[in-house]
N, C-alpha and C. Protein backbone atom coordinates (compact mmCIF):
# COMPACT_ATOMS: atom_id res chain seq x y z
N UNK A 1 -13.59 13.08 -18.10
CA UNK A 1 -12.39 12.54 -17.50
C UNK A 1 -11.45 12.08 -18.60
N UNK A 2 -10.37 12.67 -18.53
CA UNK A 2 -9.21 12.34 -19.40
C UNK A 2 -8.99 10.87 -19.47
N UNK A 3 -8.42 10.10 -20.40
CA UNK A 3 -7.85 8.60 -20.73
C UNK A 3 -6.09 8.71 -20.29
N UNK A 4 -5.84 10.20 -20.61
CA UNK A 4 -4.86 10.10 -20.05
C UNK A 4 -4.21 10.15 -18.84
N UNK A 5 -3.14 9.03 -18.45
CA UNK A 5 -2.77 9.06 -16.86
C UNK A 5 -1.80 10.39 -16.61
N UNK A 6 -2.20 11.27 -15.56
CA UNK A 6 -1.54 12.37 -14.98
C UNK A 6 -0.27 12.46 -15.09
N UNK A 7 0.29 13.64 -15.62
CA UNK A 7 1.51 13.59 -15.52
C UNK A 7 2.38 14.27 -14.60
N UNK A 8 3.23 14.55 -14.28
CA UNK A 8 3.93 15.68 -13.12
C UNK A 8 5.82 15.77 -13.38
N UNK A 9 5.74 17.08 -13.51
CA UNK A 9 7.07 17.72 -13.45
C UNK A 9 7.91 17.47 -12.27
N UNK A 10 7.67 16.82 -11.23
CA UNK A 10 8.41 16.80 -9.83
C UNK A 10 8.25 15.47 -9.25
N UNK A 11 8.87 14.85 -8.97
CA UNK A 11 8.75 13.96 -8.08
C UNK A 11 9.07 14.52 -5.89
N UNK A 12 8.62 13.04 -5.34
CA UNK A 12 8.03 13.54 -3.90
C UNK A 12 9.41 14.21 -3.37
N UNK A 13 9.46 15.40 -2.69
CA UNK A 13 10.50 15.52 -1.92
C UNK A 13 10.43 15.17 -0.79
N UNK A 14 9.57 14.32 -0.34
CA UNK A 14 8.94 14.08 1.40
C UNK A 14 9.61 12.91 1.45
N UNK A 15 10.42 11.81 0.19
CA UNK A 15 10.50 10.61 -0.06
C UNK A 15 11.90 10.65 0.11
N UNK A 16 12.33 9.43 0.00
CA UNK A 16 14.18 9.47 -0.53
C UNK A 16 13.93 8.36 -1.18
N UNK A 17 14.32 8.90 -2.62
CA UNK A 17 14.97 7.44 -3.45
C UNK A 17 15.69 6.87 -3.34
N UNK A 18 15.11 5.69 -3.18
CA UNK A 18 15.52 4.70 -2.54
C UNK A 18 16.41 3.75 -3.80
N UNK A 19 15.88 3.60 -5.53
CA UNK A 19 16.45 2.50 -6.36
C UNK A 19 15.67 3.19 -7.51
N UNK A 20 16.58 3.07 -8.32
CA UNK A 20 16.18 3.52 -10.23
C UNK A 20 16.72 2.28 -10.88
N UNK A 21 15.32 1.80 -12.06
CA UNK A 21 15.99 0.70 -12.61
C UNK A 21 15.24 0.79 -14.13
N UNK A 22 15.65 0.17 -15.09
CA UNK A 22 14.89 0.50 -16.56
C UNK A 22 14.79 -1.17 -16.87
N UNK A 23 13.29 -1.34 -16.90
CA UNK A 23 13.00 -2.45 -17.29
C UNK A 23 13.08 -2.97 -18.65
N UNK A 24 13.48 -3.92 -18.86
CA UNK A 24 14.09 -4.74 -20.32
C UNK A 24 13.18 -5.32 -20.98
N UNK A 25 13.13 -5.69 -22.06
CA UNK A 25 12.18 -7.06 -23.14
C UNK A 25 11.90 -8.09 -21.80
N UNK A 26 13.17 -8.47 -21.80
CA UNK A 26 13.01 -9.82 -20.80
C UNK A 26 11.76 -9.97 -19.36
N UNK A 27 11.64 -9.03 -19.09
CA UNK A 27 11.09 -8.28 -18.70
C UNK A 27 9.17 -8.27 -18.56
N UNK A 28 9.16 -8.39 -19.89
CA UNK A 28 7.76 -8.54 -20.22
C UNK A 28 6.10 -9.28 -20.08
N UNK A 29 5.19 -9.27 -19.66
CA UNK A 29 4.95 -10.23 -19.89
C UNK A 29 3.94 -10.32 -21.25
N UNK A 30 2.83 -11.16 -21.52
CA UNK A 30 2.31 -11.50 -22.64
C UNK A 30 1.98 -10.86 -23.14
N UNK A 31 1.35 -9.23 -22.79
CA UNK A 31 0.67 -8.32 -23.26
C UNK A 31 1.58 -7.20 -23.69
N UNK A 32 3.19 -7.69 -23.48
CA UNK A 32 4.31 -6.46 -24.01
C UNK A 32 4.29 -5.45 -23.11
N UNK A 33 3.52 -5.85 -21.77
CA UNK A 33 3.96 -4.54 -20.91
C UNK A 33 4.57 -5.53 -19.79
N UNK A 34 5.45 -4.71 -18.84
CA UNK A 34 6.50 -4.85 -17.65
C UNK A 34 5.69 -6.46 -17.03
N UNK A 35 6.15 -7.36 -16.58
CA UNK A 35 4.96 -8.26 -15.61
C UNK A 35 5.41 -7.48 -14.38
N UNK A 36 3.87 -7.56 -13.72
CA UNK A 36 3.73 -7.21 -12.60
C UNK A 36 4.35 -7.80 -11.28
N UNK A 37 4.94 -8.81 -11.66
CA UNK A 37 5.98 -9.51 -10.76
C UNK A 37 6.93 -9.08 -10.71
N UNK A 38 7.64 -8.80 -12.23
CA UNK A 38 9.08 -8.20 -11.67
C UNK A 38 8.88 -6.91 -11.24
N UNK A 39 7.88 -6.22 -11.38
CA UNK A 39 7.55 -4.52 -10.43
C UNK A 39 7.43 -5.21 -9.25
N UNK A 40 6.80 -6.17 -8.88
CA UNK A 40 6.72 -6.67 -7.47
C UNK A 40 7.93 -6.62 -6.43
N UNK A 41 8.95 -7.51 -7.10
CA UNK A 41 10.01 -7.52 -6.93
C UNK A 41 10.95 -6.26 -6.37
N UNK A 42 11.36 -5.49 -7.74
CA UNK A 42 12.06 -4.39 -7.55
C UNK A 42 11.43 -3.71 -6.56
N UNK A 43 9.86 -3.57 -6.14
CA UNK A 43 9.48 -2.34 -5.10
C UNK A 43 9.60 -3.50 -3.95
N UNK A 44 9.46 -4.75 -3.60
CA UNK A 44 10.50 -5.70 -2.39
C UNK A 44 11.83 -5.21 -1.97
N UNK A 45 12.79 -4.95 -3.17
CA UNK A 45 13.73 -4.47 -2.62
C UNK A 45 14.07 -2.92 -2.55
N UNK A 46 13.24 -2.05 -2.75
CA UNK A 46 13.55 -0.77 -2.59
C UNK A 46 12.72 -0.33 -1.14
N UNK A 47 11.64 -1.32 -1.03
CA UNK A 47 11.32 -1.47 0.12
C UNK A 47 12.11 -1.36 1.25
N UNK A 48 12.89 -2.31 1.43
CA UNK A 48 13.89 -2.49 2.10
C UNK A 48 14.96 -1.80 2.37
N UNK A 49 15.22 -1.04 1.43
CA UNK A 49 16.34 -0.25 1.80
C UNK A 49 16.33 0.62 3.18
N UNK A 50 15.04 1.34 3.29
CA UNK A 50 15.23 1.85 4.82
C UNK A 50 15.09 1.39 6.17
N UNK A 51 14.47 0.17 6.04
CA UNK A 51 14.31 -0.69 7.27
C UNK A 51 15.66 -1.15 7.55
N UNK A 52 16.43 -1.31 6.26
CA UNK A 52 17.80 -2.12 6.71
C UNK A 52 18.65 -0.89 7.48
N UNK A 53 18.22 0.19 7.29
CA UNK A 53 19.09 0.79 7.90
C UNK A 53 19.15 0.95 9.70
N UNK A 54 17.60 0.51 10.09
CA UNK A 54 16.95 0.55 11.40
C UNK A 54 17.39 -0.60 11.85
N UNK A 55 17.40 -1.53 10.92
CA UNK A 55 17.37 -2.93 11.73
C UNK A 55 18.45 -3.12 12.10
N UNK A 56 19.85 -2.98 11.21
CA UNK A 56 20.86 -3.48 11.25
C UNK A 56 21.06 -5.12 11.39
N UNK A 57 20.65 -5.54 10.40
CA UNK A 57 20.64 -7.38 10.24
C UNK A 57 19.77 -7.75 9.67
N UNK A 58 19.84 -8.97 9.98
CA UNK A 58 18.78 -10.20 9.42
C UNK A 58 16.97 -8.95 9.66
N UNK A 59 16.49 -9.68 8.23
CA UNK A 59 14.98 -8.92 8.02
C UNK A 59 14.43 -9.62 7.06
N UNK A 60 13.66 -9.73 7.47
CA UNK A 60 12.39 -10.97 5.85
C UNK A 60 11.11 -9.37 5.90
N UNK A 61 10.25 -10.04 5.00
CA UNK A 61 9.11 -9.18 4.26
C UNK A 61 7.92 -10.33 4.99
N UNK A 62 7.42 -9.14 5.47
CA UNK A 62 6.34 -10.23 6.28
C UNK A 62 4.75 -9.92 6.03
N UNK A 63 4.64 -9.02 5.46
CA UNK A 63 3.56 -8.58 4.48
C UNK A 63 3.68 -7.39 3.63
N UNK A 64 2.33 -8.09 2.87
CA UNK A 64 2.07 -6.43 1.26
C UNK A 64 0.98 -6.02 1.83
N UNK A 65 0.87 -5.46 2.55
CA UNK A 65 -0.67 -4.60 3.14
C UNK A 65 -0.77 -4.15 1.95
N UNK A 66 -0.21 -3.53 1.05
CA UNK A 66 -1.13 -3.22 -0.11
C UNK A 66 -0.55 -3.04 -0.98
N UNK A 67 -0.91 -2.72 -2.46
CA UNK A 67 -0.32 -3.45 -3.47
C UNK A 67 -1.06 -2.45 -4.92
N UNK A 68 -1.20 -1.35 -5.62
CA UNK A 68 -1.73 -0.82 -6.46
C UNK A 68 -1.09 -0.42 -7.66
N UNK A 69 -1.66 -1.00 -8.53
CA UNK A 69 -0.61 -0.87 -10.17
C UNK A 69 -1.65 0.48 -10.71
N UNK A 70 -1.01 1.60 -11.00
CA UNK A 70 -2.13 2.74 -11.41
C UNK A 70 -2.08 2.59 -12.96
N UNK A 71 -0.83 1.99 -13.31
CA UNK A 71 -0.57 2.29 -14.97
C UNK A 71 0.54 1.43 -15.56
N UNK A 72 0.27 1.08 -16.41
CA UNK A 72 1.57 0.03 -16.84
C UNK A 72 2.99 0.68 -17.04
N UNK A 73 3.94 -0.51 -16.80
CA UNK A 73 5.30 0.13 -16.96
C UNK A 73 5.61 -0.66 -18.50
N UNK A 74 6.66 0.43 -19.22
CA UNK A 74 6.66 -0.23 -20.69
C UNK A 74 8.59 -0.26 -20.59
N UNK A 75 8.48 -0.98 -21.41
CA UNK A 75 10.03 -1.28 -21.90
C UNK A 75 10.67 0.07 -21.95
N UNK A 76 12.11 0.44 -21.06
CA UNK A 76 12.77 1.60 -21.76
C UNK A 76 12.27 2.56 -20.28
N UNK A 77 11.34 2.40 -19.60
CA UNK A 77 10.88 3.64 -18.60
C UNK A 77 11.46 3.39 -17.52
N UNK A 78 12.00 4.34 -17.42
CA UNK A 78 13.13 4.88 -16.31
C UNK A 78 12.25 5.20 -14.95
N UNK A 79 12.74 3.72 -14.39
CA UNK A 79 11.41 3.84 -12.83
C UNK A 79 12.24 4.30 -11.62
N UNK A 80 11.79 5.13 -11.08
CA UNK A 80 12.55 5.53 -9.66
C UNK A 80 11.45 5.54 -8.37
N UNK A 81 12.10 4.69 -7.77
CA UNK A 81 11.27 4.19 -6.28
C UNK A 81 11.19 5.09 -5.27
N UNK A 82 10.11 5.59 -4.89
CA UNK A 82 10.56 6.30 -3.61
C UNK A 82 10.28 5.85 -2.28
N UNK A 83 10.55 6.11 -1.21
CA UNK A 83 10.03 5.22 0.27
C UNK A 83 10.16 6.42 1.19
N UNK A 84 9.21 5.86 2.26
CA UNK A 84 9.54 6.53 3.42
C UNK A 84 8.68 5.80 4.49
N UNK A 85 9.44 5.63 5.70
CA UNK A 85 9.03 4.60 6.91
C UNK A 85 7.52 5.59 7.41
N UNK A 86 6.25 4.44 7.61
CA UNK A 86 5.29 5.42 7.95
C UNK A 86 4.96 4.46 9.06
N UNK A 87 5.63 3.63 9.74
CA UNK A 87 5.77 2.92 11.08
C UNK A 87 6.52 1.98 11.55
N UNK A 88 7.15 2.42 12.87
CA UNK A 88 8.38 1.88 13.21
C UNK A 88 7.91 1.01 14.62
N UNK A 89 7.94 -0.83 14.66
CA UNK A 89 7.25 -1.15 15.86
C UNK A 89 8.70 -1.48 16.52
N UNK A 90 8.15 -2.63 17.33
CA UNK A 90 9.40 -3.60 18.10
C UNK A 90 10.23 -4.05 17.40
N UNK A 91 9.78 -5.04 16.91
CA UNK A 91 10.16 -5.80 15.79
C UNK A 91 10.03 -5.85 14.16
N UNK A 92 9.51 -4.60 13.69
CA UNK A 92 8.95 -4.50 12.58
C UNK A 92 8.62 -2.75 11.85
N UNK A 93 9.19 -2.23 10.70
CA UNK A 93 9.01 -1.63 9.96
C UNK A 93 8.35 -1.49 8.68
N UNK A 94 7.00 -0.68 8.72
CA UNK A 94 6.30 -0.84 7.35
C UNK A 94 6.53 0.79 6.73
N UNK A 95 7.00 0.30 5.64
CA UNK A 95 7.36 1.33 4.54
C UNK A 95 6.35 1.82 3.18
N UNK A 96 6.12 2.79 3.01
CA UNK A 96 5.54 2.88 1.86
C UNK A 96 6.49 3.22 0.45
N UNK A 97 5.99 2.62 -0.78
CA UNK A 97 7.24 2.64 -1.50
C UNK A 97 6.02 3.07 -2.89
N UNK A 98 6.78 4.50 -3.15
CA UNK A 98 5.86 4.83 -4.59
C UNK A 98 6.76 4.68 -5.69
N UNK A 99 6.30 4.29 -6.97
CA UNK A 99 7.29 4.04 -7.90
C UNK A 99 6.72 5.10 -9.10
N UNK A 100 7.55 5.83 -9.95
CA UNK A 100 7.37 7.02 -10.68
C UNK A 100 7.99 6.19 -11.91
N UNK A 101 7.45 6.59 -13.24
CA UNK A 101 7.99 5.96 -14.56
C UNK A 101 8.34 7.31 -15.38
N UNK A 102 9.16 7.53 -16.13
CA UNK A 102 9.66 8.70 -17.15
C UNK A 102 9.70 7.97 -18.24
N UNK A 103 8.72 8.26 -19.01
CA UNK A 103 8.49 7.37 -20.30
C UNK A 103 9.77 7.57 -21.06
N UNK A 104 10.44 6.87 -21.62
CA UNK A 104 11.51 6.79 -22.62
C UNK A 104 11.33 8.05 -23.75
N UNK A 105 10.13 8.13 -24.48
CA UNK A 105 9.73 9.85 -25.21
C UNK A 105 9.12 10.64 -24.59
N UNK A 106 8.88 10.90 -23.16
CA UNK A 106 8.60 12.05 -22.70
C UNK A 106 9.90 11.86 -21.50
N UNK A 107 10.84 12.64 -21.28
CA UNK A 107 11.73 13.06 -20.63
C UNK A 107 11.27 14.07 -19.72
N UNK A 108 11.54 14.03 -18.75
CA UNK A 108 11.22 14.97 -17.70
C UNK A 108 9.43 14.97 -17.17
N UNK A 109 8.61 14.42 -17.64
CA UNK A 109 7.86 14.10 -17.15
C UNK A 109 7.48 12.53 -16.40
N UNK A 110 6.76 12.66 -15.30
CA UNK A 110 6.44 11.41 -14.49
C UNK A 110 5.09 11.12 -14.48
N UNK A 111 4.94 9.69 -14.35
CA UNK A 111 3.24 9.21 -14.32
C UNK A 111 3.70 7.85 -12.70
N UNK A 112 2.98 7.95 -11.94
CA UNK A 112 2.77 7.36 -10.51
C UNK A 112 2.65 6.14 -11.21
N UNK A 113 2.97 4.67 -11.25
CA UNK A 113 2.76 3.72 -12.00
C UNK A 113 2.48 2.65 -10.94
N UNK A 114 2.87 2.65 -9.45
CA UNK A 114 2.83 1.54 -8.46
C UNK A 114 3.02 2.65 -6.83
N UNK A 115 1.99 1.80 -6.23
CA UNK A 115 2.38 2.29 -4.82
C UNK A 115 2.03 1.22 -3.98
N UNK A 116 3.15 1.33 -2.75
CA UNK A 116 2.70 0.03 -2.10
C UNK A 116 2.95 0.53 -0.50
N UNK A 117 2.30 -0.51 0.71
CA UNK A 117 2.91 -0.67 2.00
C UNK A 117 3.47 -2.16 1.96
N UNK A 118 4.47 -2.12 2.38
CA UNK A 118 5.51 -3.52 3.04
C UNK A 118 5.70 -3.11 4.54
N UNK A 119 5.54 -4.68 5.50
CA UNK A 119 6.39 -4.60 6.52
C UNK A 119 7.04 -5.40 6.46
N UNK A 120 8.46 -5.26 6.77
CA UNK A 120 9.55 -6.04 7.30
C UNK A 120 9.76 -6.31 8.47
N UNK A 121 10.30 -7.60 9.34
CA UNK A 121 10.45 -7.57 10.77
C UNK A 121 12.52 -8.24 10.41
N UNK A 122 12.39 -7.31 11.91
CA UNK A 122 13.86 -8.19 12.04
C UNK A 122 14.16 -9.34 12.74
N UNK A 123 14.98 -10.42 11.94
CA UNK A 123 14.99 -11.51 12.53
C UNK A 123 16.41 -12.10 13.03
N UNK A 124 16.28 -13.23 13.95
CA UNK A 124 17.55 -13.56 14.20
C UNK A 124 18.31 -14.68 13.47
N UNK A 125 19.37 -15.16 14.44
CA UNK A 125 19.80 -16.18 12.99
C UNK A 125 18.83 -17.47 12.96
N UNK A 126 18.14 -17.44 13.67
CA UNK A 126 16.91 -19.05 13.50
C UNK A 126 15.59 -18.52 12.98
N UNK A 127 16.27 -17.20 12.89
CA UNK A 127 14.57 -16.75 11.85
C UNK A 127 13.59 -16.13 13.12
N UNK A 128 13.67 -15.78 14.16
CA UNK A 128 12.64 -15.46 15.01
C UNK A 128 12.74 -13.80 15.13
N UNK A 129 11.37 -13.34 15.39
CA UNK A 129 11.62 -11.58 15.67
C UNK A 129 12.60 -11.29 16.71
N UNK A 130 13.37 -10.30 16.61
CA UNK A 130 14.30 -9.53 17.37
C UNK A 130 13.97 -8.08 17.49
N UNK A 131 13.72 -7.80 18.94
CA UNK A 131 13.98 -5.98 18.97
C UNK A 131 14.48 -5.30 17.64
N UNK A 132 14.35 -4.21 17.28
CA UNK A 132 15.05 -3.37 16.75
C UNK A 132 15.93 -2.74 17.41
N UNK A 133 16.93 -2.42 17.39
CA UNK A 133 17.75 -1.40 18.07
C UNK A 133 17.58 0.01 18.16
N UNK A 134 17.34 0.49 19.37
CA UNK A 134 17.29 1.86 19.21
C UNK A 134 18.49 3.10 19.32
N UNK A 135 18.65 3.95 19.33
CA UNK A 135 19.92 4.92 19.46
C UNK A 135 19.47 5.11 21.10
N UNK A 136 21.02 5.03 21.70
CA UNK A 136 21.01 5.46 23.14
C UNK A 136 20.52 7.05 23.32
């Protein structure tokens, strides 16, 4: 078994990118690679991007059903999020959100670095679940 993490010429076309972002120094944590918080973060809000489009409004993050770091992200790697809704309830959309890294010296190649499920619910203005809206 190789040490090295897989690489791939293509990213998902089943997905829509959703957010591309290149993580900074600042960025870091003790060990000089990405903290896993601010990946936390950024895949929170790329998360989101397609639920907001269902919900139309108010939406909080109401769980990480799951949460997998395959490979570290390093300073300089050009991360692009991908998502796609893999359940749509009443009140609530859970998204899966894969995140792809293009190492800063390998161009055009990708290594899978994070994949996650989030659900979001939509809420009202006192914070309580609300229907989703559906198309007539």
């Amino acid at each position: 078994m190789s040490s090295q993490p897989s690489t791939q010429s293509q990213l998902p076309a089943d997905q829509e990118l959703v957010l591309k972002v290149i993580p900074m120094p600042a960025d870091c944590n003790a060990n000089g690679d990405i903290f896993g918080g601010w990946v936390m973060a950024q895949v929170d809000l790329a998360g989101a991007v397609l639920p907001a489009r269902l919900v139309r409004g108010r939406m909080a993050t109401v769980a990480v059903n799951e949460f997998i770091f395959k490979q570290p992200v390093r300073v300089g790697d050009i991360l692009s999020f991908f998502s796609q809704v893999v359940r749509l309830g009443n009140t609530s959309v859970t998204v899966k959100v894969e995140v792809y890294a293009e190492r800063i010296n390998r161009q055009g190649e990708y290594v899978k670095v994070t994949e996650a499920n989030l659900t979001y619910v939509a809420i009202d203005e006192q914070g309580r679940p609300r229907p989703i809206p559906r198309p007539a």
